[in-house]
N, C-alpha and C. Protein backbone atom coordinates (compact mmCIF):
# COMPACT_ATOMS: atom_id res chain seq x y z
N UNK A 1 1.30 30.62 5.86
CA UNK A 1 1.70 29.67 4.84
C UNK A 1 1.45 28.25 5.34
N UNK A 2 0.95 27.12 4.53
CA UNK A 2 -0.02 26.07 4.67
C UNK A 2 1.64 25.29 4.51
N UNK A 3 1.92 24.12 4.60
CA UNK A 3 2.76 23.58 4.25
C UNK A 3 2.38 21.19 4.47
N UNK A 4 2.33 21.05 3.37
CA UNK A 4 1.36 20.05 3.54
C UNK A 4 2.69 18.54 3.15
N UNK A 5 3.12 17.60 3.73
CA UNK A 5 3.88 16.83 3.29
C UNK A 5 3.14 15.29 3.50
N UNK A 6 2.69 14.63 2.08
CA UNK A 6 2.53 13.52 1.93
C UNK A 6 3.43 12.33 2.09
N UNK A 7 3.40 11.10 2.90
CA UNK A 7 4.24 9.79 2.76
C UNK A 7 3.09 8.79 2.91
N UNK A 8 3.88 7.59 2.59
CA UNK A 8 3.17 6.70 2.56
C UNK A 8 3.12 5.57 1.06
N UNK A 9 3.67 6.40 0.58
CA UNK A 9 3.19 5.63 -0.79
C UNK A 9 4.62 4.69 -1.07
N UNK A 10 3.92 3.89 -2.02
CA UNK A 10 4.86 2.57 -2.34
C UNK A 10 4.91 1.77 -3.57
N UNK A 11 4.92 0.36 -3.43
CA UNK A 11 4.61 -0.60 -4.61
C UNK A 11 3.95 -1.85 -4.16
N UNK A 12 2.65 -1.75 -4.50
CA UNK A 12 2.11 -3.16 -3.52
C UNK A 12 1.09 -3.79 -4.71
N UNK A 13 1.27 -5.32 -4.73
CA UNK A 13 0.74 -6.09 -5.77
C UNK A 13 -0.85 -5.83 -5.89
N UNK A 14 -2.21 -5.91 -6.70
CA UNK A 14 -3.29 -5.49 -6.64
C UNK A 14 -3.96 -6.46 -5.71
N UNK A 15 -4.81 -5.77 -5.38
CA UNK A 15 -5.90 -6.69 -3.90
C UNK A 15 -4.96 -6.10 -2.47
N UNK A 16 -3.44 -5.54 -2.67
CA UNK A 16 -2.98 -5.00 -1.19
C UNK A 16 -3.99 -3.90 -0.71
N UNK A 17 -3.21 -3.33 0.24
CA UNK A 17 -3.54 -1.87 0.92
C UNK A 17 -2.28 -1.21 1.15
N UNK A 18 -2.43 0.04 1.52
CA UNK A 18 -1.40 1.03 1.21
C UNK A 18 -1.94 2.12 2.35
N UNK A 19 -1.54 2.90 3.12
CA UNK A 19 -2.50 3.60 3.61
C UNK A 19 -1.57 5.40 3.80
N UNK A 20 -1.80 6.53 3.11
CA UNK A 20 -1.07 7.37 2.74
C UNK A 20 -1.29 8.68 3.67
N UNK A 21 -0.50 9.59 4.63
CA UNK A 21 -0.47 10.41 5.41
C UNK A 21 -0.37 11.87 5.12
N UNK A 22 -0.81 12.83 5.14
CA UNK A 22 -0.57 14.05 5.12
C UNK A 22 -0.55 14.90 6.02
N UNK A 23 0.92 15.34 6.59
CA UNK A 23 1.36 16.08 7.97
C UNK A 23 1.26 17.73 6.87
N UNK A 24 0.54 18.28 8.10
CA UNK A 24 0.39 20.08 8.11
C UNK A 24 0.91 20.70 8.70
N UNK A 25 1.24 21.65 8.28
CA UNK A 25 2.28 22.50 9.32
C UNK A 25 1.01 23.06 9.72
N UNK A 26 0.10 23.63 9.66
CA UNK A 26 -0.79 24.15 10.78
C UNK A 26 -2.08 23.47 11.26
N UNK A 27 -2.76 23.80 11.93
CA UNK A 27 -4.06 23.03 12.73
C UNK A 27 -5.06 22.83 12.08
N UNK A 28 -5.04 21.57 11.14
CA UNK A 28 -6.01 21.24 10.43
C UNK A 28 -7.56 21.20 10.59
N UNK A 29 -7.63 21.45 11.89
CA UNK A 29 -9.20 21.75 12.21
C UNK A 29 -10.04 23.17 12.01
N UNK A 30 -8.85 23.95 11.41
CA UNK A 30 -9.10 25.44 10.99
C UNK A 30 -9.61 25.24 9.05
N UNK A 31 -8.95 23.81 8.92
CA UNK A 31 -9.15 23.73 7.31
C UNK A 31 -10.87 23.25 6.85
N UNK A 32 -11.25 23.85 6.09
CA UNK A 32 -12.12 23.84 6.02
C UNK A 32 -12.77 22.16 5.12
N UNK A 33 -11.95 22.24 4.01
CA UNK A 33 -11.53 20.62 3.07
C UNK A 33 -10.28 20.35 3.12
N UNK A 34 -10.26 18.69 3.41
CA UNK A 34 -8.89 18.70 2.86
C UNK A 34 -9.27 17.44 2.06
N UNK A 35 -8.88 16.72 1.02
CA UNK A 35 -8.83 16.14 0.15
C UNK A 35 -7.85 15.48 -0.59
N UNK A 36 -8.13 14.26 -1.05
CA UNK A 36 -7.18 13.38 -1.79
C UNK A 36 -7.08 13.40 -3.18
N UNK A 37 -6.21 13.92 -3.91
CA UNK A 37 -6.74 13.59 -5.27
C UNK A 37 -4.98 13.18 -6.08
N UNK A 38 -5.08 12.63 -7.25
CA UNK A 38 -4.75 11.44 -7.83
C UNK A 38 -4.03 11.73 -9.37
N UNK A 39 -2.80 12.05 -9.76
CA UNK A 39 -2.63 12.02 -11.36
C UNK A 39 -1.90 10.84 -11.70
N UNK A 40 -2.58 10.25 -12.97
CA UNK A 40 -1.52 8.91 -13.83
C UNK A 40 -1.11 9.49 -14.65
N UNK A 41 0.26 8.59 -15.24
CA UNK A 41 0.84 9.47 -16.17
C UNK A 41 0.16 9.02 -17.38
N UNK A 42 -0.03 10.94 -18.11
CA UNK A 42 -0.35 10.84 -19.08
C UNK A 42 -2.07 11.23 -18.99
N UNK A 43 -2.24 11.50 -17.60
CA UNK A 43 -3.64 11.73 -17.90
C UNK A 43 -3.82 13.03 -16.30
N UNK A 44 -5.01 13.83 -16.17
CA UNK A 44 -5.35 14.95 -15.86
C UNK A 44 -5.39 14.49 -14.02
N UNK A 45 -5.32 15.66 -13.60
CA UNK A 45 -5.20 15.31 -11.98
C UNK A 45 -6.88 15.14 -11.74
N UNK A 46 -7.07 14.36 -10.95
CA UNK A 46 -8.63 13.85 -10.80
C UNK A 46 -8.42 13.88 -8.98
N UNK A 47 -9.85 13.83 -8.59
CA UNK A 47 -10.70 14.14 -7.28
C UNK A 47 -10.54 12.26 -6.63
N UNK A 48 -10.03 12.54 -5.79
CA UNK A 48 -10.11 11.00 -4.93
C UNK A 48 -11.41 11.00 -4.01
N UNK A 49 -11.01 11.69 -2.72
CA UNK A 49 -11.12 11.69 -1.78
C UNK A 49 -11.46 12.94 -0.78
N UNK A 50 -12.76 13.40 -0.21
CA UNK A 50 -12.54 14.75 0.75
C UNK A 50 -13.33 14.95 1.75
N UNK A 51 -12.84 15.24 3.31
CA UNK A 51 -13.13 15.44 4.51
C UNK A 51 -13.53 16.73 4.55
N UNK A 52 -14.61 16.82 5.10
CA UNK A 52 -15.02 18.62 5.71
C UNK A 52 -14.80 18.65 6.96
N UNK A 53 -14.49 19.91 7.64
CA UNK A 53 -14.00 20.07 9.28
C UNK A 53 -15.45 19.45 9.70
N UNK A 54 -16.52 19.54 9.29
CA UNK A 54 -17.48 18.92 10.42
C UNK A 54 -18.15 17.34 10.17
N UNK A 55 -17.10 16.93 9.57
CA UNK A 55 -16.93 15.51 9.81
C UNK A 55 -17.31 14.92 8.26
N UNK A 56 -18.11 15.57 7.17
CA UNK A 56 -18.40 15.12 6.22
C UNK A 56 -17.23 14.80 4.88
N UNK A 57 -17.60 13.13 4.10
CA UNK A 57 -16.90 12.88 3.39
C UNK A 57 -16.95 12.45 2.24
N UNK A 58 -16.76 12.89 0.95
CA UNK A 58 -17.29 12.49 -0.14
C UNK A 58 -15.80 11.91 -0.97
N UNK A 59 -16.62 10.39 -1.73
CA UNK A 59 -15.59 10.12 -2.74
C UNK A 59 -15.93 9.88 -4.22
N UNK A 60 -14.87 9.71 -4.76
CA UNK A 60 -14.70 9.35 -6.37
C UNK A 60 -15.53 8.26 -6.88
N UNK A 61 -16.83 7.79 -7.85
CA UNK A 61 -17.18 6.51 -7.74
C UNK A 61 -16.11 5.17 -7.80
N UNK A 62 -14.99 5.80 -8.56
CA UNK A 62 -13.98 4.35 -9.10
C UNK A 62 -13.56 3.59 -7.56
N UNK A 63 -13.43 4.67 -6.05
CA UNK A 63 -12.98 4.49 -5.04
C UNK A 63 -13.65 3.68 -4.00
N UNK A 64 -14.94 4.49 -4.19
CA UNK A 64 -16.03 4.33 -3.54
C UNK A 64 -16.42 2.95 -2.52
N UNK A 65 -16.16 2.57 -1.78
CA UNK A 65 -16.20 1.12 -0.94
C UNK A 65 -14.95 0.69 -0.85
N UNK A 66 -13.69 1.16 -1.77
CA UNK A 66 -12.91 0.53 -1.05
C UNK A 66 -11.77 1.30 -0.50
N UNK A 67 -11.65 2.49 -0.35
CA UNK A 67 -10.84 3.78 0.01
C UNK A 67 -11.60 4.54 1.42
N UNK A 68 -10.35 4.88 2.70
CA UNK A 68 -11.19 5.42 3.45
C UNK A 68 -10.35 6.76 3.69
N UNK A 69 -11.26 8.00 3.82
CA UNK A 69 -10.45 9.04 4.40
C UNK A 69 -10.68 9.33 5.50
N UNK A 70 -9.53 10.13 6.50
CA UNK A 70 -9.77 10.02 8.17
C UNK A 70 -9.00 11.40 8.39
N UNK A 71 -9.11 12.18 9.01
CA UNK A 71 -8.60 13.28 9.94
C UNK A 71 -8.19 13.10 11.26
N UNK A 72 -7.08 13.03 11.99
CA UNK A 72 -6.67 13.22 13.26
C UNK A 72 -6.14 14.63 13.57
N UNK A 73 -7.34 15.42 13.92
CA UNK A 73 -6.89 16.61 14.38
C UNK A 73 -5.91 16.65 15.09
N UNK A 74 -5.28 15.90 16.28
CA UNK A 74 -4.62 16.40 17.11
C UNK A 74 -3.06 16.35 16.61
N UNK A 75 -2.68 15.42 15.56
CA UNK A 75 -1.93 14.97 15.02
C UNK A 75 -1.85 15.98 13.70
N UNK A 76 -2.80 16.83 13.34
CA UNK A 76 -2.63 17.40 11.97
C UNK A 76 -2.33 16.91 11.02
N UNK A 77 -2.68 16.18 10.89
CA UNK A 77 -2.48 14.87 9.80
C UNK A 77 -4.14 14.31 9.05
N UNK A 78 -4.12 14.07 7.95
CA UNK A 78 -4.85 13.57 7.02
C UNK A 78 -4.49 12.18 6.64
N UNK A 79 -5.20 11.44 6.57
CA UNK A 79 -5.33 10.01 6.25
C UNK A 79 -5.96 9.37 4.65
N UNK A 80 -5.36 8.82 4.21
CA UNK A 80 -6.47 7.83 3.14
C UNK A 80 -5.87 6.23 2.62
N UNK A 81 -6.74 5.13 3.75
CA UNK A 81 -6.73 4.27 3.66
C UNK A 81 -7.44 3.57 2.37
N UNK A 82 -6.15 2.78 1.39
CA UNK A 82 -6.61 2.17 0.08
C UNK A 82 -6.52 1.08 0.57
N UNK A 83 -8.02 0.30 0.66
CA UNK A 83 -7.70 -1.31 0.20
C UNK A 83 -8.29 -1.75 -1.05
N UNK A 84 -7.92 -3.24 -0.98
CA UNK A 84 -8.48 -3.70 -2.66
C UNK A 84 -7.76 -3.15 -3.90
N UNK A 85 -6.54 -2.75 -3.44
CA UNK A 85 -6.10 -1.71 -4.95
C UNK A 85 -6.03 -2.22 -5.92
N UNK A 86 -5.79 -1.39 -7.35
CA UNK A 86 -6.14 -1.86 -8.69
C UNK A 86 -5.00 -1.61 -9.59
N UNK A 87 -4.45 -2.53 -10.61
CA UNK A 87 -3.60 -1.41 -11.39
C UNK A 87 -3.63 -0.04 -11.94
N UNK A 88 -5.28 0.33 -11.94
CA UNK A 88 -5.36 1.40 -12.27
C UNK A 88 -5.88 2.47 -11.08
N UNK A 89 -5.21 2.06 -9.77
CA UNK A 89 -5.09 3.15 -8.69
C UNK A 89 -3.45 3.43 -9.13
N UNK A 90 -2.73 3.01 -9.69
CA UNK A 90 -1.43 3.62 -9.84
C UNK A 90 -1.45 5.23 -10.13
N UNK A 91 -0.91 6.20 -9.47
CA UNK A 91 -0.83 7.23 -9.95
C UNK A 91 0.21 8.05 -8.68
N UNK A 92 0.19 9.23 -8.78
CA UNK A 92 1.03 10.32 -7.32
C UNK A 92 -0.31 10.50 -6.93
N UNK A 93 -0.29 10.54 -5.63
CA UNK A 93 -1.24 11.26 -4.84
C UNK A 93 -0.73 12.26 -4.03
N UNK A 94 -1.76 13.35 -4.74
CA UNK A 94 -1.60 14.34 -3.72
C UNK A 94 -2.61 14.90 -2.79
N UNK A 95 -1.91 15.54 -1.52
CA UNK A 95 -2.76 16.36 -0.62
C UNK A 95 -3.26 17.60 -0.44
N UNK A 96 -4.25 17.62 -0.56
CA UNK A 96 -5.05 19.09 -0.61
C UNK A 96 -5.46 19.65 0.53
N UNK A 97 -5.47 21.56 0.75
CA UNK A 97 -6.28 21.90 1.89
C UNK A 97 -6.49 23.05 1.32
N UNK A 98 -7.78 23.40 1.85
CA UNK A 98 -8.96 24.50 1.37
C UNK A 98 -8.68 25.48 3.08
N UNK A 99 -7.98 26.25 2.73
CA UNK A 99 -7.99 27.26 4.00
C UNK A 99 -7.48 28.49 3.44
N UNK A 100 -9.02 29.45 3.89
CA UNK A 100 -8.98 30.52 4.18
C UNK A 100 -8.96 31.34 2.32
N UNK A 101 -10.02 30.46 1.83
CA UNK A 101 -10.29 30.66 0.45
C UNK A 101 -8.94 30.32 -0.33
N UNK A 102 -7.93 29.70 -0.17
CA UNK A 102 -7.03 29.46 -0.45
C UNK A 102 -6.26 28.02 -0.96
N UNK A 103 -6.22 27.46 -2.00
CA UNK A 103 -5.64 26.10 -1.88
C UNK A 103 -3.74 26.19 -1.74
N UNK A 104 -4.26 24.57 -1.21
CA UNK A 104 -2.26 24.09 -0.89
C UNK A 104 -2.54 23.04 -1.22
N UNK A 105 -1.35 22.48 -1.71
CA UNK A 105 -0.88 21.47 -2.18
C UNK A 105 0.21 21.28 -1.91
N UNK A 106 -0.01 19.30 -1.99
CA UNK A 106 1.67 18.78 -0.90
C UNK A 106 2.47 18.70 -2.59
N UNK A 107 3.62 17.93 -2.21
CA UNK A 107 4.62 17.43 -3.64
C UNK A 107 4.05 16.01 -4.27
N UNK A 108 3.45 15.41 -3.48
CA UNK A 108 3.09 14.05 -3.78
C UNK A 108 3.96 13.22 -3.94
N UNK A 109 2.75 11.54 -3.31
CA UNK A 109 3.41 10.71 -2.84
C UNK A 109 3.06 9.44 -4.53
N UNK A 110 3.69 8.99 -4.51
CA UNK A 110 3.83 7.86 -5.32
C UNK A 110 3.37 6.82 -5.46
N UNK A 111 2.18 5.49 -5.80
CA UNK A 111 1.33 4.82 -5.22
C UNK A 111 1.52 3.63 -6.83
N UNK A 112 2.37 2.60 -7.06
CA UNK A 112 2.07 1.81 -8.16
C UNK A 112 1.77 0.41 -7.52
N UNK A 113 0.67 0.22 -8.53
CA UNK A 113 -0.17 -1.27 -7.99
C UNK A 113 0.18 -2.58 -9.41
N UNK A 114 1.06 -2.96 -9.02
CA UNK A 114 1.14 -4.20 -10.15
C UNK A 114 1.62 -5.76 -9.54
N UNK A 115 1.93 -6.52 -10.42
CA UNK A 115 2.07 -8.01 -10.08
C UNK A 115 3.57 -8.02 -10.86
């Protein structure tokens, strides 16, 4: 059993940064994806952000240049650094992992960008 807990999230005016964590209960270097992805209210859970164990990373165009994702294996932990945020990065973010043909999902973290 995968057990995935997101923090990090907050309330930071647009143009901040925010930078959001996902601790695993097991050795994330066994995961094959793990990934960021994003629901606002009122609208469908969408694809942020995603790391492959051998280093590869693909993102969302809306993100694209100004969002970074990072893996610290030793730490089992997942990373995704937002800068430049927007009012419409407001949403929960949640954490994803692809192990063993299997998805997990954290509870998600909370992320509103306003003035």
């Amino acid at each position: 059993q995968v057990q995935l807990v997101e923090s990090g999230g907050g309330s930071v005016q647009p143009g901040g940064s925010l930078t959001l964590s996902c601790a695993a209960s097991g050795s994330i270097s066994n995961f094959y994806v793990m990934a960021w992805h994003r629901q606002a209210p009122g609208k469908q859970r969408e694809f942020v952000a995603l790391h492959t164990s051998s280093g590869g990373t693909n993102y969302a165009d809306s993100v694209k240049g100004r969002f970074i994702i990072s893996r610290d294996n030793a730490k089992n932990t997942l990373h995704l650094q937002m800068n430049s945020l927007k009012p419409e990065d407001t949403a929960v973010y949640y954490c994803n992992a692809l192990y063993k043909l299997l998805d997990y999902w954290g509870q998600g973290t909370q992320v509103t960008v306003s003035s």
